[in-house]
PDB file of N, CA and C in Angstrom:
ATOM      1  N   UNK A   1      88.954 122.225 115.696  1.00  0.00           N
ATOM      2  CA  UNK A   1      89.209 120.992 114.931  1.00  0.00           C
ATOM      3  C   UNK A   1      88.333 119.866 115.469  1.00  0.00           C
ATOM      4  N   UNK A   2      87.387 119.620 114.724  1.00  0.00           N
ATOM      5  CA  UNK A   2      86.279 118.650 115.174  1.00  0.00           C
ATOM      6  C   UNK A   2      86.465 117.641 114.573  1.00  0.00           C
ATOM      7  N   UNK A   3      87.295 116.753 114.157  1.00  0.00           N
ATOM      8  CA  UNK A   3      87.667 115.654 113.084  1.00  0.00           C
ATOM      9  C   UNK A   3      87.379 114.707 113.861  1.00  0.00           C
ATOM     10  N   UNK A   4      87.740 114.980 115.306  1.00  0.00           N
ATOM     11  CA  UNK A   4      87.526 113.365 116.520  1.00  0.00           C
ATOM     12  C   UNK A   4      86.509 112.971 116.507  1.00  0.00           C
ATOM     13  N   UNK A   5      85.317 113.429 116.511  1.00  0.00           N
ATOM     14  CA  UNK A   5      83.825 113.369 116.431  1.00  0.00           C
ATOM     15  C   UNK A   5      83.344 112.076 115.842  1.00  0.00           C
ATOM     16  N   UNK A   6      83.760 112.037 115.103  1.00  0.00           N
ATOM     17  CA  UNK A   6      83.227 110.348 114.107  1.00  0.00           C
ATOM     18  C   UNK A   6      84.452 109.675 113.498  1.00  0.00           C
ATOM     19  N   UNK A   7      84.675 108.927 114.987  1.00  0.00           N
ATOM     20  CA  UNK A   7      86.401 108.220 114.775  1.00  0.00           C
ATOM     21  C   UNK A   7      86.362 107.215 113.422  1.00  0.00           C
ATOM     22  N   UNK A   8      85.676 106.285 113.234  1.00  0.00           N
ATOM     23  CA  UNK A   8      85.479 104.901 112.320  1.00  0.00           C
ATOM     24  C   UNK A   8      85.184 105.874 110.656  1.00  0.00           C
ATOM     25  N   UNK A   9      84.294 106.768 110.478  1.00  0.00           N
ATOM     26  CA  UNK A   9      84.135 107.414 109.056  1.00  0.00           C
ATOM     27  C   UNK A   9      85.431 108.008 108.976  1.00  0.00           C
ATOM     28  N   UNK A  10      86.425 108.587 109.750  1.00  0.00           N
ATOM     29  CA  UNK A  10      87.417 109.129 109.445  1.00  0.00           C
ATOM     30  C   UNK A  10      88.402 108.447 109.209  1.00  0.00           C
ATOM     31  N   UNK A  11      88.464 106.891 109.841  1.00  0.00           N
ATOM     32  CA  UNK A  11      89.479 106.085 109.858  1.00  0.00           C
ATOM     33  C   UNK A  11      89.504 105.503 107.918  1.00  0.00           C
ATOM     34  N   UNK A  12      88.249 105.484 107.857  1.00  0.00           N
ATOM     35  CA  UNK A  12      87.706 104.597 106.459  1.00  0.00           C
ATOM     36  C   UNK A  12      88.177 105.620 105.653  1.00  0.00           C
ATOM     37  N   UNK A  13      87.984 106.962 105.588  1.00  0.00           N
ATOM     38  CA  UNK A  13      88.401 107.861 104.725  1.00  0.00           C
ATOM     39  C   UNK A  13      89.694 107.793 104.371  1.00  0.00           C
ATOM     40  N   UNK A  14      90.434 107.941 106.111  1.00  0.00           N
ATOM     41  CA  UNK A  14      92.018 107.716 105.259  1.00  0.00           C
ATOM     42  C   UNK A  14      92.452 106.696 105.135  1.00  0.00           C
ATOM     43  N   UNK A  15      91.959 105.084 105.443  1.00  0.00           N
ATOM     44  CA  UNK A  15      92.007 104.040 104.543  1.00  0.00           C
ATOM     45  C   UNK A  15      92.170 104.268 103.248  1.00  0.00           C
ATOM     46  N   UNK A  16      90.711 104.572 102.710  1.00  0.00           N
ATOM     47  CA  UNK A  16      90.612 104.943 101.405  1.00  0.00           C
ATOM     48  C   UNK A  16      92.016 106.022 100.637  1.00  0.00           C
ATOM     49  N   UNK A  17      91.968 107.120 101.447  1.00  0.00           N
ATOM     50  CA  UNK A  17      92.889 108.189 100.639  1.00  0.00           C
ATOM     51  C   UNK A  17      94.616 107.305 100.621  1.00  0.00           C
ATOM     52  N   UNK A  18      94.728 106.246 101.807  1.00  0.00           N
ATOM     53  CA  UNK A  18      96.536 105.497 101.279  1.00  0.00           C
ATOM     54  C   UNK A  18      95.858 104.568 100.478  1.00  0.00           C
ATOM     55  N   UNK A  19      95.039 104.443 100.250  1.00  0.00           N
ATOM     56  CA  UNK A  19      94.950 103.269  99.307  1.00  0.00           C
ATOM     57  C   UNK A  19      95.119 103.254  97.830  1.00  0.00           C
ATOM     58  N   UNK A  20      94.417 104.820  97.987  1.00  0.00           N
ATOM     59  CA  UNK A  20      94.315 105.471  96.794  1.00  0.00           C
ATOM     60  C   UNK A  20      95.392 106.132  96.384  1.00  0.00           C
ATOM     61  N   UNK A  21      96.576 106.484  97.630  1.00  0.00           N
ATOM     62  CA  UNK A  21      97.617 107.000  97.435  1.00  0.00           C
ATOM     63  C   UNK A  21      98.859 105.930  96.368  1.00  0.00           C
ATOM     64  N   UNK A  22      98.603 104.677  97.618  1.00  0.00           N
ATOM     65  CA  UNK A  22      99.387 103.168  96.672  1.00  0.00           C
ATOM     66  C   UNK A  22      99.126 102.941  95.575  1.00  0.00           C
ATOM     67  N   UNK A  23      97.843 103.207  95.010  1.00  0.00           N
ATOM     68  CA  UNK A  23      97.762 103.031  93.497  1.00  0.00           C
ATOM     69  C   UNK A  23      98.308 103.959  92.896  1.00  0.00           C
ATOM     70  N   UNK A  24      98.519 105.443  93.080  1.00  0.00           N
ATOM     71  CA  UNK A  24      98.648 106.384  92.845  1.00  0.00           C
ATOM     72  C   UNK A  24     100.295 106.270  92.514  1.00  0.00           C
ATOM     73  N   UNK A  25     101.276 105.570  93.889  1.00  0.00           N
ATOM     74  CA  UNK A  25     102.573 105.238  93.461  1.00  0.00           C
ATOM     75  C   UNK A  25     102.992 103.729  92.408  1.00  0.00           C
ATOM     76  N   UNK A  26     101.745 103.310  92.508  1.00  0.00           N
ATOM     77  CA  UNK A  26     101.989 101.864  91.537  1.00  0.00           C
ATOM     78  C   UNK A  26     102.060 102.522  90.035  1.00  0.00           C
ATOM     79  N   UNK A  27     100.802 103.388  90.042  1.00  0.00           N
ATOM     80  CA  UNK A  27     100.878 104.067  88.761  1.00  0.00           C
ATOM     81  C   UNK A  27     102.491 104.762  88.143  1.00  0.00           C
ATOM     82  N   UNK A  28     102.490 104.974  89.189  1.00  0.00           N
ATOM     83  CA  UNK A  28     104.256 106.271  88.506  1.00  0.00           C
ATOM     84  C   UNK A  28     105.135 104.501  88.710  1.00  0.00           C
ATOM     85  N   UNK A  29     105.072 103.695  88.786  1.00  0.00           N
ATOM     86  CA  UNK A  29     106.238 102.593  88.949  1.00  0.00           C
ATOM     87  C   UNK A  29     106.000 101.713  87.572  1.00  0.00           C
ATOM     88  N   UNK A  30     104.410 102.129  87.382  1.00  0.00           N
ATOM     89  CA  UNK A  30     104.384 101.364  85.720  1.00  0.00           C
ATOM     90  C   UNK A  30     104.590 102.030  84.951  1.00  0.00           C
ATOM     91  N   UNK A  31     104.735 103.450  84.970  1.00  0.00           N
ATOM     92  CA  UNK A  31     105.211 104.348  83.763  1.00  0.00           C
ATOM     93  C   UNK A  31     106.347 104.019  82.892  1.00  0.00           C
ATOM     94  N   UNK A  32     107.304 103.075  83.376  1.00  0.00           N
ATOM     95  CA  UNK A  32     108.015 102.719  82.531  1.00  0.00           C
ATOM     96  C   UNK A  32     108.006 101.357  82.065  1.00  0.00           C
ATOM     97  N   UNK A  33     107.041 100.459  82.873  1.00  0.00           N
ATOM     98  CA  UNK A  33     106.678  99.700  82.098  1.00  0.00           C
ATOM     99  C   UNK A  33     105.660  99.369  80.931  1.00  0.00           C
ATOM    100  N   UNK A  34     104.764 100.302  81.237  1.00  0.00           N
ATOM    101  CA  UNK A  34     103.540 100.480  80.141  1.00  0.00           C
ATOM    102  C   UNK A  34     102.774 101.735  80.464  1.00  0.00           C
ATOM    103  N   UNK A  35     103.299 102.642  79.811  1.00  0.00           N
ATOM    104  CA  UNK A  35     103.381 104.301  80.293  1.00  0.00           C
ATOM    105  C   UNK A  35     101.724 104.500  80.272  1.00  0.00           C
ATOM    106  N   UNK A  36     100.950 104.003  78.874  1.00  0.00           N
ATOM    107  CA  UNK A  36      99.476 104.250  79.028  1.00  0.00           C
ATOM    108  C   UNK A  36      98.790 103.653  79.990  1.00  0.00           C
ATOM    109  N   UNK A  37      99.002 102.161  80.398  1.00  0.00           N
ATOM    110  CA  UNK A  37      98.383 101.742  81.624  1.00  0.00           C
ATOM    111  C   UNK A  37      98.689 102.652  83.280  1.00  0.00           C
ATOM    112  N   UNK A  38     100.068 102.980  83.268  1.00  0.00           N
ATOM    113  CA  UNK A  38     100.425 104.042  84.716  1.00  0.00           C
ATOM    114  C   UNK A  38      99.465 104.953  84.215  1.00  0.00           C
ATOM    115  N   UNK A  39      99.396 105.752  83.063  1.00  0.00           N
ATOM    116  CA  UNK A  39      99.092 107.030  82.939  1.00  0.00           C
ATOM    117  C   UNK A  39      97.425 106.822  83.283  1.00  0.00           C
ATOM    118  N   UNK A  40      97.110 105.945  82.865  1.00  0.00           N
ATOM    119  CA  UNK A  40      95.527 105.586  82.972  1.00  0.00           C
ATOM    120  C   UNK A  40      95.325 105.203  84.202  1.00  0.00           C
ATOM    121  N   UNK A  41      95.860 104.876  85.312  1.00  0.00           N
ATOM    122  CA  UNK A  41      95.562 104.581  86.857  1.00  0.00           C
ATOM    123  C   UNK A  41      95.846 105.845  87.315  1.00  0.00           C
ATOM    124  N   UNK A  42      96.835 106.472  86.422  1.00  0.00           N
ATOM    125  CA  UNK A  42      96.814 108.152  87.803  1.00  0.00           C
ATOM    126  C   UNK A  42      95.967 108.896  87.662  1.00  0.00           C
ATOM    127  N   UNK A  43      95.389 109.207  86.465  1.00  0.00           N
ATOM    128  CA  UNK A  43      94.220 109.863  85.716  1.00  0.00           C
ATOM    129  C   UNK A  43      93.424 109.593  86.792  1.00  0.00           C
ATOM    130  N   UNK A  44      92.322 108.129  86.775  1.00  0.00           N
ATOM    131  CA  UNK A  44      91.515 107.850  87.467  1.00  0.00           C
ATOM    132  C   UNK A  44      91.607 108.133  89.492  1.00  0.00           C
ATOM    133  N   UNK A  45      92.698 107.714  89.529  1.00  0.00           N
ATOM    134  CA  UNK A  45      93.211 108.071  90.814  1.00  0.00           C
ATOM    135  C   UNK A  45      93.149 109.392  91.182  1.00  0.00           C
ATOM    136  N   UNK A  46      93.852 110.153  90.477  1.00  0.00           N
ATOM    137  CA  UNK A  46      93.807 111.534  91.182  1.00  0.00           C
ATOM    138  C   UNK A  46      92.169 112.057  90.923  1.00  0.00           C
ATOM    139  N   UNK A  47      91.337 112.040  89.689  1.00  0.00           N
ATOM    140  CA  UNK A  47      89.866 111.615  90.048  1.00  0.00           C
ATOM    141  C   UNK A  47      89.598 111.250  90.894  1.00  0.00           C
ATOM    142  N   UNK A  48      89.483 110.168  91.312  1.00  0.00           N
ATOM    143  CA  UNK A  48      88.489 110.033  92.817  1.00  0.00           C
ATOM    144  C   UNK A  48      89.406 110.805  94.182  1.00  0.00           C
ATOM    145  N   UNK A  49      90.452 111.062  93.754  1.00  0.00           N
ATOM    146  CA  UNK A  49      91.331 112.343  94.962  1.00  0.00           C
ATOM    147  C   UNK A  49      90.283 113.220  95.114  1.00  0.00           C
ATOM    148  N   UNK A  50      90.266 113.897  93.779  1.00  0.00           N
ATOM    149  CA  UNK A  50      89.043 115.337  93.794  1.00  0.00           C
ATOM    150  C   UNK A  50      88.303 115.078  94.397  1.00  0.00           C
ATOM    151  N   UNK A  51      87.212 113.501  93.424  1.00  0.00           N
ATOM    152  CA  UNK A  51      86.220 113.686  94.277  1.00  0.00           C
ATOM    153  C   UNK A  51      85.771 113.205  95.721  1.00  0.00           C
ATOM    154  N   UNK A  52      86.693 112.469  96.688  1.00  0.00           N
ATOM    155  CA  UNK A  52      86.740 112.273  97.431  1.00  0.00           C
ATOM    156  C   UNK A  52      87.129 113.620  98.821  1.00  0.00           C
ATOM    157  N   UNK A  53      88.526 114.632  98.016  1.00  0.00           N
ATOM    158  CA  UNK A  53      88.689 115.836  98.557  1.00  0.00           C
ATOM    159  C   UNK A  53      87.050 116.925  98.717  1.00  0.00           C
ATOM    160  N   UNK A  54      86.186 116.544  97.285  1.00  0.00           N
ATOM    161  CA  UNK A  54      85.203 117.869  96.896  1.00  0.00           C
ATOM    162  C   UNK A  54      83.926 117.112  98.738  1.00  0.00           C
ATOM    163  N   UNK A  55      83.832 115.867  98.301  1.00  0.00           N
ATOM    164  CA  UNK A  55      82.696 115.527  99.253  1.00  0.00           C
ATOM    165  C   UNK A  55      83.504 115.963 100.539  1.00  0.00           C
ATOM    166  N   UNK A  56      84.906 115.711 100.878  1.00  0.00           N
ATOM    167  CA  UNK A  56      85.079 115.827 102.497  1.00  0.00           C
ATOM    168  C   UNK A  56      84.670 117.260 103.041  1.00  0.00           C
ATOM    169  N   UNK A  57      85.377 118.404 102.120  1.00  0.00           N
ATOM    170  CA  UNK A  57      85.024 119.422 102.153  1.00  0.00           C
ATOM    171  C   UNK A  57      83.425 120.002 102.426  1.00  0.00           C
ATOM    172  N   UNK A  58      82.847 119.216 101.786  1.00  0.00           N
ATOM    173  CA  UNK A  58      81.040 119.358 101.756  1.00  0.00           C
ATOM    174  C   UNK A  58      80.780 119.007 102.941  1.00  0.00           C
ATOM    175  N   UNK A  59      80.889 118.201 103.610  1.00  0.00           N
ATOM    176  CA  UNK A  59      81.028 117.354 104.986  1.00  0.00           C
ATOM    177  C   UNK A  59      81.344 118.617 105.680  1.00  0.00           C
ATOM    178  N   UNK A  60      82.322 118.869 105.659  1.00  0.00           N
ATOM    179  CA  UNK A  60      83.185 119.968 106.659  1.00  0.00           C
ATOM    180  C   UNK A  60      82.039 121.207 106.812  1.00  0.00           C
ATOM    181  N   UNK A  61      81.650 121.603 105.346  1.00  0.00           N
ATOM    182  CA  UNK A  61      80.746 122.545 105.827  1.00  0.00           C
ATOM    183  C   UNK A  61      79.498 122.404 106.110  1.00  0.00           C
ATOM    184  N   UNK A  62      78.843 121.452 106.062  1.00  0.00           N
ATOM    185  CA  UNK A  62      77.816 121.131 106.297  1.00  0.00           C
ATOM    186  C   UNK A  62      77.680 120.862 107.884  1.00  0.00           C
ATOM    187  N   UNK A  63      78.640 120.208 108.625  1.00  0.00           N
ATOM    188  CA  UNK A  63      78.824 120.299 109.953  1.00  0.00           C
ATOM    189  C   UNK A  63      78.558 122.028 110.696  1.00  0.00           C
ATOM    190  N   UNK A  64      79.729 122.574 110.034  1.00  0.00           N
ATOM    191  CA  UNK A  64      79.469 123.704 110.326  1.00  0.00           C
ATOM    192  C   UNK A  64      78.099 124.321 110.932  1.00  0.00           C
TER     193      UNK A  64
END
């Protein structure tokens, strides 16, 4: 497990991934207030999940 290696890019990453998580729960909290606007922040959200999951992964092996 080599994750320690580059403390500050890893910190920013999972910055990014709760940040992205909080929108992610704001989204399901507007679903009942304006179901297309929630539905349209989780859409996009779990989007940049992928693509944020597809690059870490690339990272991972590319270290390798």
């Amino acid at each position: 497990n080599n994750l320690r290696k580059d403390g500050p890019y890893q910190q920013s990453t999972w910055s990014v991934l709760l940040s992205l998580h909080s929108v992610l729960e704001l989204g399901r909290g507007c679903k009942g207030v304006g179901g297309i606007v929630g539905r349209r922040i989780r859409t996009l959200t779990e989007m940049s999940m992928n693509m944020v999951h597809i690059r870490l992964s690339m990272e991972m092996k590319a270290r390798d």
